[in-house]
Protein backbone atom coordinates (compact mmCIF):
# COMPACT_ATOMS: atom_id res chain seq x y z
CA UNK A 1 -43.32 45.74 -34.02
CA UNK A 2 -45.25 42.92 -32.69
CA UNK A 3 -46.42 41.54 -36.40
CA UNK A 4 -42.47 42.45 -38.18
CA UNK A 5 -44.91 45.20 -40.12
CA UNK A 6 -45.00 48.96 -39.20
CA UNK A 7 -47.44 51.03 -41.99
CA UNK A 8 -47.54 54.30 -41.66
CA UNK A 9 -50.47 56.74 -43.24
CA UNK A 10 -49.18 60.25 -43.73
CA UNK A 11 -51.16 62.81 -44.69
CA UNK A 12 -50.36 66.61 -45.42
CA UNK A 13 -52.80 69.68 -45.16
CA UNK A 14 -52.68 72.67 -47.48
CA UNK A 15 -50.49 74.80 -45.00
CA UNK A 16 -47.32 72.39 -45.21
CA UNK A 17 -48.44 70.10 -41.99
CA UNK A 18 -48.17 66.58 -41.98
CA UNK A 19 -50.14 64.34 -40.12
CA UNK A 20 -48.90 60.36 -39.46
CA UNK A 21 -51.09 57.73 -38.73
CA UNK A 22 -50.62 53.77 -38.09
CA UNK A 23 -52.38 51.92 -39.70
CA UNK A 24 -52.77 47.89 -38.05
CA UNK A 25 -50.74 45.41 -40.45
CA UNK A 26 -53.82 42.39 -39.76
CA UNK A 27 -56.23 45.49 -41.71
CA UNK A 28 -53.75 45.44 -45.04
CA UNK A 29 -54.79 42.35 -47.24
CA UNK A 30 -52.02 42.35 -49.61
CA UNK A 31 -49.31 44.52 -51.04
CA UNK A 32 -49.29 45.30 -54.71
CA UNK A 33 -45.71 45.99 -56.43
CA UNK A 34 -44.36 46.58 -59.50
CA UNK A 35 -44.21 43.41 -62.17
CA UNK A 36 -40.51 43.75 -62.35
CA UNK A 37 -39.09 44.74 -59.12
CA UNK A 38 -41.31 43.34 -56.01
CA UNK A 39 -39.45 45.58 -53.73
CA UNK A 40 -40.85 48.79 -55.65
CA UNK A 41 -44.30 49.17 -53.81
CA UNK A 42 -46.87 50.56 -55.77
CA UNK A 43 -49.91 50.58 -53.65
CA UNK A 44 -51.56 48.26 -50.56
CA UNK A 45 -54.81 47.13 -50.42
CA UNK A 46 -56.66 47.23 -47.27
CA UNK A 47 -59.16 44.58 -45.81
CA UNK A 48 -63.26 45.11 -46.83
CA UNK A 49 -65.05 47.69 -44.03
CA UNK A 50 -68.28 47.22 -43.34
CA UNK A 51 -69.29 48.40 -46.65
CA UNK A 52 -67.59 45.67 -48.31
CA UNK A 53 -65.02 48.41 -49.89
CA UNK A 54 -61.40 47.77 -49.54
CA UNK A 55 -59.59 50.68 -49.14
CA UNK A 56 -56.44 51.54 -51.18
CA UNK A 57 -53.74 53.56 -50.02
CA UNK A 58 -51.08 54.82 -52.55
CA UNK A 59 -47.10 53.99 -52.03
CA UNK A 60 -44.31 57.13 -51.21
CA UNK A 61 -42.76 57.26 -54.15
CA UNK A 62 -39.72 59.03 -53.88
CA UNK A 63 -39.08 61.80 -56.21
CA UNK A 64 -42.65 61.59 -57.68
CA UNK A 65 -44.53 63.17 -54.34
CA UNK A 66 -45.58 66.28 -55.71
CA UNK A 67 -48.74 68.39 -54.28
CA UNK A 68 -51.93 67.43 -56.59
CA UNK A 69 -54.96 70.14 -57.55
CA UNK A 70 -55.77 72.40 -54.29
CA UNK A 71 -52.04 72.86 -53.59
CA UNK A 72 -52.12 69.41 -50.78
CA UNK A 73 -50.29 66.57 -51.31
CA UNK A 74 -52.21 63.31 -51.40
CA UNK A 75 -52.14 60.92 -48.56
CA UNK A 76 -49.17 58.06 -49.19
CA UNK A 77 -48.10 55.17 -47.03
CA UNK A 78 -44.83 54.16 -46.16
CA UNK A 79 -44.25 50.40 -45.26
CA UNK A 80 -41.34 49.68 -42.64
CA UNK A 81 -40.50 45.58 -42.12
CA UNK A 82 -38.04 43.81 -39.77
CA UNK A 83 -36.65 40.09 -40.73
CA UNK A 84 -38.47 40.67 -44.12
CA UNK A 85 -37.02 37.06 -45.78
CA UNK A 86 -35.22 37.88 -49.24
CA UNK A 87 -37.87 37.93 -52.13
CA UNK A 88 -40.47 38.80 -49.45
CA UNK A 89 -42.86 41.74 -49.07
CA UNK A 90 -43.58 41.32 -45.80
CA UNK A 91 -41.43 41.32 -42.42
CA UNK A 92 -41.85 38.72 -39.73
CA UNK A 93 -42.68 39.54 -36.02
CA UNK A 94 -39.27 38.30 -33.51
CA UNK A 95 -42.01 36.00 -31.75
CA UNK A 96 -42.84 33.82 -34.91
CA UNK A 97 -40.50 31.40 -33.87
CA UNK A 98 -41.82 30.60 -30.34
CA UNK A 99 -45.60 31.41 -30.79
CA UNK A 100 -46.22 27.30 -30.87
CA UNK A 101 -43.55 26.86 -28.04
CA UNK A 102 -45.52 30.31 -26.22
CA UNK A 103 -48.62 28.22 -26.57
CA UNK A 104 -47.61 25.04 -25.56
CA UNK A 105 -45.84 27.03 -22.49
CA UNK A 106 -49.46 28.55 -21.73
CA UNK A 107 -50.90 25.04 -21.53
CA UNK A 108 -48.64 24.12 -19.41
CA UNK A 109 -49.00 26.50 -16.81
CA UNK A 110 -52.39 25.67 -16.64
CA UNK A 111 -52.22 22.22 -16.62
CA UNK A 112 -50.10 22.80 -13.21
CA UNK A 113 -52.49 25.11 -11.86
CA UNK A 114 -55.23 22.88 -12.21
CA UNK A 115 -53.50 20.06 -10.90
CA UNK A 116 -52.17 22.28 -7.81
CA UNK A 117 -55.95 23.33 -7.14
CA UNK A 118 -56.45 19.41 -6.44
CA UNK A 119 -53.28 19.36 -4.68
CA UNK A 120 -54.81 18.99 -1.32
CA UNK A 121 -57.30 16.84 -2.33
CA UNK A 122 -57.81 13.36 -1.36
CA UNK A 123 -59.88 10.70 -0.85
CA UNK A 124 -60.17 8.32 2.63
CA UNK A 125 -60.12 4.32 2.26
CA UNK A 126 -61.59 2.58 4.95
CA UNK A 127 -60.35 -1.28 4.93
CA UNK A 128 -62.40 -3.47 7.55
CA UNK A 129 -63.95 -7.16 7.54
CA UNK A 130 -68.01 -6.84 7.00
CA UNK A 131 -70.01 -9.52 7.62
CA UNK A 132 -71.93 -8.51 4.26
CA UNK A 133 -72.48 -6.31 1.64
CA UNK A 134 -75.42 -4.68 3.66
CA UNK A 135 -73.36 -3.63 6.27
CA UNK A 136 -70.78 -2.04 4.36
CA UNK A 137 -73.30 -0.19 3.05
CA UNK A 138 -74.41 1.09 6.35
CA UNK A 139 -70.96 1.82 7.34
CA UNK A 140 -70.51 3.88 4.33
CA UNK A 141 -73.68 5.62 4.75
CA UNK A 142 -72.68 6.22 7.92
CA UNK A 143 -69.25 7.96 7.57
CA UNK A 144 -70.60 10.23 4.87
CA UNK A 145 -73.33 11.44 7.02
CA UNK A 146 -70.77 12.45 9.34
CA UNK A 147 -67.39 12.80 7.45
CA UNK A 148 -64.23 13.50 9.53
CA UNK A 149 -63.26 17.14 10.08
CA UNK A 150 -60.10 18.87 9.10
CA UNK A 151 -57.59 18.09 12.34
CA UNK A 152 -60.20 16.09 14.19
CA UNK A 153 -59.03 12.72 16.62
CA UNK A 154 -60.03 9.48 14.49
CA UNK A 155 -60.09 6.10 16.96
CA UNK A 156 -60.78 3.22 15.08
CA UNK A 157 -60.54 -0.78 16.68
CA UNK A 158 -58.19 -3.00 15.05
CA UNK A 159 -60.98 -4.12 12.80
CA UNK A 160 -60.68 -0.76 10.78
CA UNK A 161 -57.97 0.69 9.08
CA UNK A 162 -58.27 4.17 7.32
CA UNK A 163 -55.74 5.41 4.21
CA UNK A 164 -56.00 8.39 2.30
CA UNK A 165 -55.50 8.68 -1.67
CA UNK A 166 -54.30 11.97 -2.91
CA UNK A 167 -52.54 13.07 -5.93
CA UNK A 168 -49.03 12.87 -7.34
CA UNK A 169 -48.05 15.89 -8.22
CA UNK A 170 -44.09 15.06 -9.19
CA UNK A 171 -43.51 18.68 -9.21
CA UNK A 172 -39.89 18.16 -9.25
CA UNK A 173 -39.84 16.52 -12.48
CA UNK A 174 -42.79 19.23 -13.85
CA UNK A 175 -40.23 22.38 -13.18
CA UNK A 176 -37.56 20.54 -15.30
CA UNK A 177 -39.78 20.57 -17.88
CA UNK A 178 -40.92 24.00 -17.54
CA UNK A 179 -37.33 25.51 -17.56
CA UNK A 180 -36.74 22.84 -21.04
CA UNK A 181 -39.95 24.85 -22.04
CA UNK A 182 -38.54 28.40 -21.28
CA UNK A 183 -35.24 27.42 -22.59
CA UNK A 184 -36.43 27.15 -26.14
CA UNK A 185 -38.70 30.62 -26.21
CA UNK A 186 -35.04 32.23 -24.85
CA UNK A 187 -33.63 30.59 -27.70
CA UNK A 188 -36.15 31.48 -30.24
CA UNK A 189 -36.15 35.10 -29.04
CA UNK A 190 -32.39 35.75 -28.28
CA UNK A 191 -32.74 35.86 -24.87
CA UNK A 192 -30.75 34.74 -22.09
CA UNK A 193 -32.79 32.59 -19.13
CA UNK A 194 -31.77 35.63 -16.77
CA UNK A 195 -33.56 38.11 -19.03
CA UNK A 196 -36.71 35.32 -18.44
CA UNK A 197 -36.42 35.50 -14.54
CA UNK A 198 -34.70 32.25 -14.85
CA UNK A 199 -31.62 32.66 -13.14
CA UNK A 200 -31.10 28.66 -13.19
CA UNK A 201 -27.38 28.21 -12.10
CA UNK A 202 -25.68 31.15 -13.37
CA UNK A 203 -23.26 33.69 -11.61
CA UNK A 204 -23.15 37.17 -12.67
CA UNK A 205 -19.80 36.96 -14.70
CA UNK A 206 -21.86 34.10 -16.84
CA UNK A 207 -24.88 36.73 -16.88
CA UNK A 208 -23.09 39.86 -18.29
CA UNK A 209 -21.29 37.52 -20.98
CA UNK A 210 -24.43 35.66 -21.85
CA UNK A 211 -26.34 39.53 -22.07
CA UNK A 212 -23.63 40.94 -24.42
CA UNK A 213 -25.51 39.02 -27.68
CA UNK A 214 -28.57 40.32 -26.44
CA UNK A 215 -27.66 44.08 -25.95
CA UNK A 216 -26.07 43.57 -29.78
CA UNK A 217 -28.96 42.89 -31.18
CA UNK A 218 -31.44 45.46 -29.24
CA UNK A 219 -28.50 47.41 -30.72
CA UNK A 220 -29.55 46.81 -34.57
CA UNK A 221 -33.03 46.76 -33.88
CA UNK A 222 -32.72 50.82 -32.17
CA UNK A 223 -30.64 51.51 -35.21
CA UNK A 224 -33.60 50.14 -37.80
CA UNK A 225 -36.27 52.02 -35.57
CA UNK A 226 -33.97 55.61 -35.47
CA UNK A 227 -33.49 54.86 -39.17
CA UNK A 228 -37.57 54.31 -39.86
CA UNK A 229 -37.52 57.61 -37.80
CA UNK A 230 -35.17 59.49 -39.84
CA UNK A 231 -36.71 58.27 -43.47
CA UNK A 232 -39.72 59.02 -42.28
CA UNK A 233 -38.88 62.62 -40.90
CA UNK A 234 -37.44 63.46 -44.73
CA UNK A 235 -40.28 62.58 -46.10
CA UNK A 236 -42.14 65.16 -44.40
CA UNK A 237 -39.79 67.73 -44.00
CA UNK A 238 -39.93 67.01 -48.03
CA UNK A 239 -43.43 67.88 -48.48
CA UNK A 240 -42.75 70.82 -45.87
CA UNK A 241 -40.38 72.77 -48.25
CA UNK A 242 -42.63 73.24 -51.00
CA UNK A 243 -44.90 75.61 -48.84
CA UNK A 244 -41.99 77.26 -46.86
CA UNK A 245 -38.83 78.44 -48.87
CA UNK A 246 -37.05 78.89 -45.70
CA UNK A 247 -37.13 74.67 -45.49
CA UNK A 248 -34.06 73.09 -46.94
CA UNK A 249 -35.39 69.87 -48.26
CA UNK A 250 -31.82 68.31 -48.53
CA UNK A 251 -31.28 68.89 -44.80
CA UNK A 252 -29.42 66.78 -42.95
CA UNK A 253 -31.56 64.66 -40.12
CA UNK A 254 -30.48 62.90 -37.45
CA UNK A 255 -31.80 60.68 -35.07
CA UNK A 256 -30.27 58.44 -32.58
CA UNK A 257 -31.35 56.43 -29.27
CA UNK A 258 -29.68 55.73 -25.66
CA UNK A 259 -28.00 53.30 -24.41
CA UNK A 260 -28.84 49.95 -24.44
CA UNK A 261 -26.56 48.95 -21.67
CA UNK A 262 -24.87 51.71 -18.82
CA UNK A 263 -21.90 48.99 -18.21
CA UNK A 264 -21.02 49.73 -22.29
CA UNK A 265 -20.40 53.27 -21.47
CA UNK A 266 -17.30 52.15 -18.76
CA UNK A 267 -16.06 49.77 -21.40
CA UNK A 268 -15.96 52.01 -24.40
CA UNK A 269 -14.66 54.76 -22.14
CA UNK A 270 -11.69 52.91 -20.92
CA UNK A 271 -10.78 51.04 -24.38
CA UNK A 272 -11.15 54.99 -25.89
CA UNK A 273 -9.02 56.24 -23.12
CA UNK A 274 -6.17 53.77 -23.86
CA UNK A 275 -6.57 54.04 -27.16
CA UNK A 276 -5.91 57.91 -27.30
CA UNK A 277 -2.74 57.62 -25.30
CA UNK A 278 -1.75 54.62 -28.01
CA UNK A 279 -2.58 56.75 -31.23
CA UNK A 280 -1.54 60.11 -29.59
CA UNK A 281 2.02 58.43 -29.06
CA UNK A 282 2.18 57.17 -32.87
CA UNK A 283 0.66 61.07 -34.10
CA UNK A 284 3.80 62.56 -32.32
CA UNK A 285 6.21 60.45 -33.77
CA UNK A 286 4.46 60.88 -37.23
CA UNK A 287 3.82 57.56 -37.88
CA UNK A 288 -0.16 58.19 -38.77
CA UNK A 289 -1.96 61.24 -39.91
CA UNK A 290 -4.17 63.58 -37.75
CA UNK A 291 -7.39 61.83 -39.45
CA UNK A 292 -5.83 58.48 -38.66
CA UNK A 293 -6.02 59.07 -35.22
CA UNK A 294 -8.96 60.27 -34.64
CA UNK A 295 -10.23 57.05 -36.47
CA UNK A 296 -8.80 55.14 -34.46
CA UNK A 297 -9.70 56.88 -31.14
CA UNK A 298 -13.61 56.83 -32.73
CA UNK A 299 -13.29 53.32 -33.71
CA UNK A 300 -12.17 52.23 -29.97
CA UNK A 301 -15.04 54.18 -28.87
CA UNK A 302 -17.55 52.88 -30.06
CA UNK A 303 -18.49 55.98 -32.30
CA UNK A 304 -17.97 57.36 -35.49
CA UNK A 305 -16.73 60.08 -37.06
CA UNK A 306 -18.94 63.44 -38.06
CA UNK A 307 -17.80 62.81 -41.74
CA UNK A 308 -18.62 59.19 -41.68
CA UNK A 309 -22.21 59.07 -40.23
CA UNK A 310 -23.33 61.58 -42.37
CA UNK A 311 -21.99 60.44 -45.50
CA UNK A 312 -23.72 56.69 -44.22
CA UNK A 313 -26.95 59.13 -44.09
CA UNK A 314 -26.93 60.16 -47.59
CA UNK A 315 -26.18 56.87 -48.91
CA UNK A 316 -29.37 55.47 -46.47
């Protein structure tokens, strides 16, 4: 979610089917919520059309979506937001912090570029004793009439010496602060340099331990995105049992992504593996329950158990 805002439009037909749209979070103006509780969203207010109406979309409300006259429910919206600040309505996109750092990164680039189109460039000085200032005029005249050519001879008497002016690029000194640049938009974003195609100085024992943050936190965000999923999947398997008896409403729904990283999967593996012989070796001697150990086998794993993810469900 490029603007931390994800609003979704869903709509349900007479026959039980839902339909989702997303709606763009620059067309919502403003979000109107209850007086006493600004996280209880009552309704959102979209931006004047080109008939100078702004349209108003009502808020899910759970346990209050009930099919109106006709036997169809009513189209509701349901409002998702990522690093929503506490007391806040609204999320905040992962890129706030380095759009003026983006920008200034932008201008920099093509501030090089234009300098590097000027790279080759230059300018020729021709130093030589005149006998006036009507003769250095006709030498001038005279040279660009007939300029030299690329990789042409020059002979000159010792009355004439020739320099050429040309840029100074110092494009050592312009990649270090490029890479000072691209430094802080990895830090603002969580990055490491590598992820950047920056490799800079670092080995590939420095790159998998620098990545590990960064594979946490895609982590969270696939979590938040299966658990927008999953919400929103209730909601219209909701609105789907009141047409169909054979829909149970309170059915359990599940949704879960890959893997972020492959090299996890040999980790967890191996940590699990040991960890089974450990707790299989304490279960035999009775020192911990049957349940115990298969908590602590999960745990090591990376996973949890049946009972515990979907008691985690209800309570989401």
């Amino acid at each position: 979610m490029l603007s931390g805002n994800l609003f979704l439009l869903l709509s349900t037909d007479a026959s039980g089917m839902s339909y989702l749209r997303v709606i763009p979070s620059a067309d919502i103006a403003r979000i109107e919520s209850s007086q006493t509780d600004i996280e209880q969203e009552l309704f959102y207010v979209g931006k004047p059309g080109l008939d100078g109406d702004e349209r108003i979309y009502p808020a899910y409300q759970p346990g209050r979506d009930r099919p109106g006259e006709g036997g169809a429910f009513s189209p509701v919206m349901l409002h998702y937001a990522v690093n929503r600040p506490v007391g806040s309505q609204w999320g905040e996109s992962d890129l706030a912090p380095v759009l003026k750092w983006l920008s200034r990164y932008s201008a920099w680039l093509e501030d090089r570029v234009r300098l590097n189109r000027f790279r080759n460039a230059f300018v020729y000085v021709v130093r030589a004793r005149f006998a006036n200032e009507s003769a250095r005029l006709n030498r001038q005249a005279q040279l660009a009439l007939h300029p030299p050519a690329p990789g042409s001879v020059l002979v000159t008497d010792e009355n004439e010496e020739w320099s050429v002016i040309a840029p100074k690029l110092e494009a050592l000194d312009a990649s270090s602060d490029g890479l000072a640049i691209k430094k802080m938009i990895a830090a603002g974003v969580g990055l490491p340099l590598h992820f950047l195609a920056e490799p800079e100085s670092s080995t590939k024992t420095t790159a998998e331990a620098s990545g590990n943050p960064t594979y946490r936190r895609f982590a969270e965000r696939q979590r938040a995105m299966c658990w927008f999923l999953q919400d929103l999947l209730r909601v219209a398997v909701e609105r789907r049992a009141y047409f169909d008896p054979s829909v149970d409403p309170a059915a359990q729904i599940s949704v879960s992504g890959g893997d972020i990283s492959a090299r996890d999967n040999t980790e967890l593996a191996d940590a699990g593996q040991k960890a089974a012989a450990i707790a299989s070796g304490l279960h035999e001697k009775g020192l911990i329950s049957s349940e115990e150990m298969l908590r602590l086998v999960y745990r090591f794993m990376g996973e949890q158990l049946p009972a515990v993810a979907d008691k985690q469900n209800e309570q989401a």
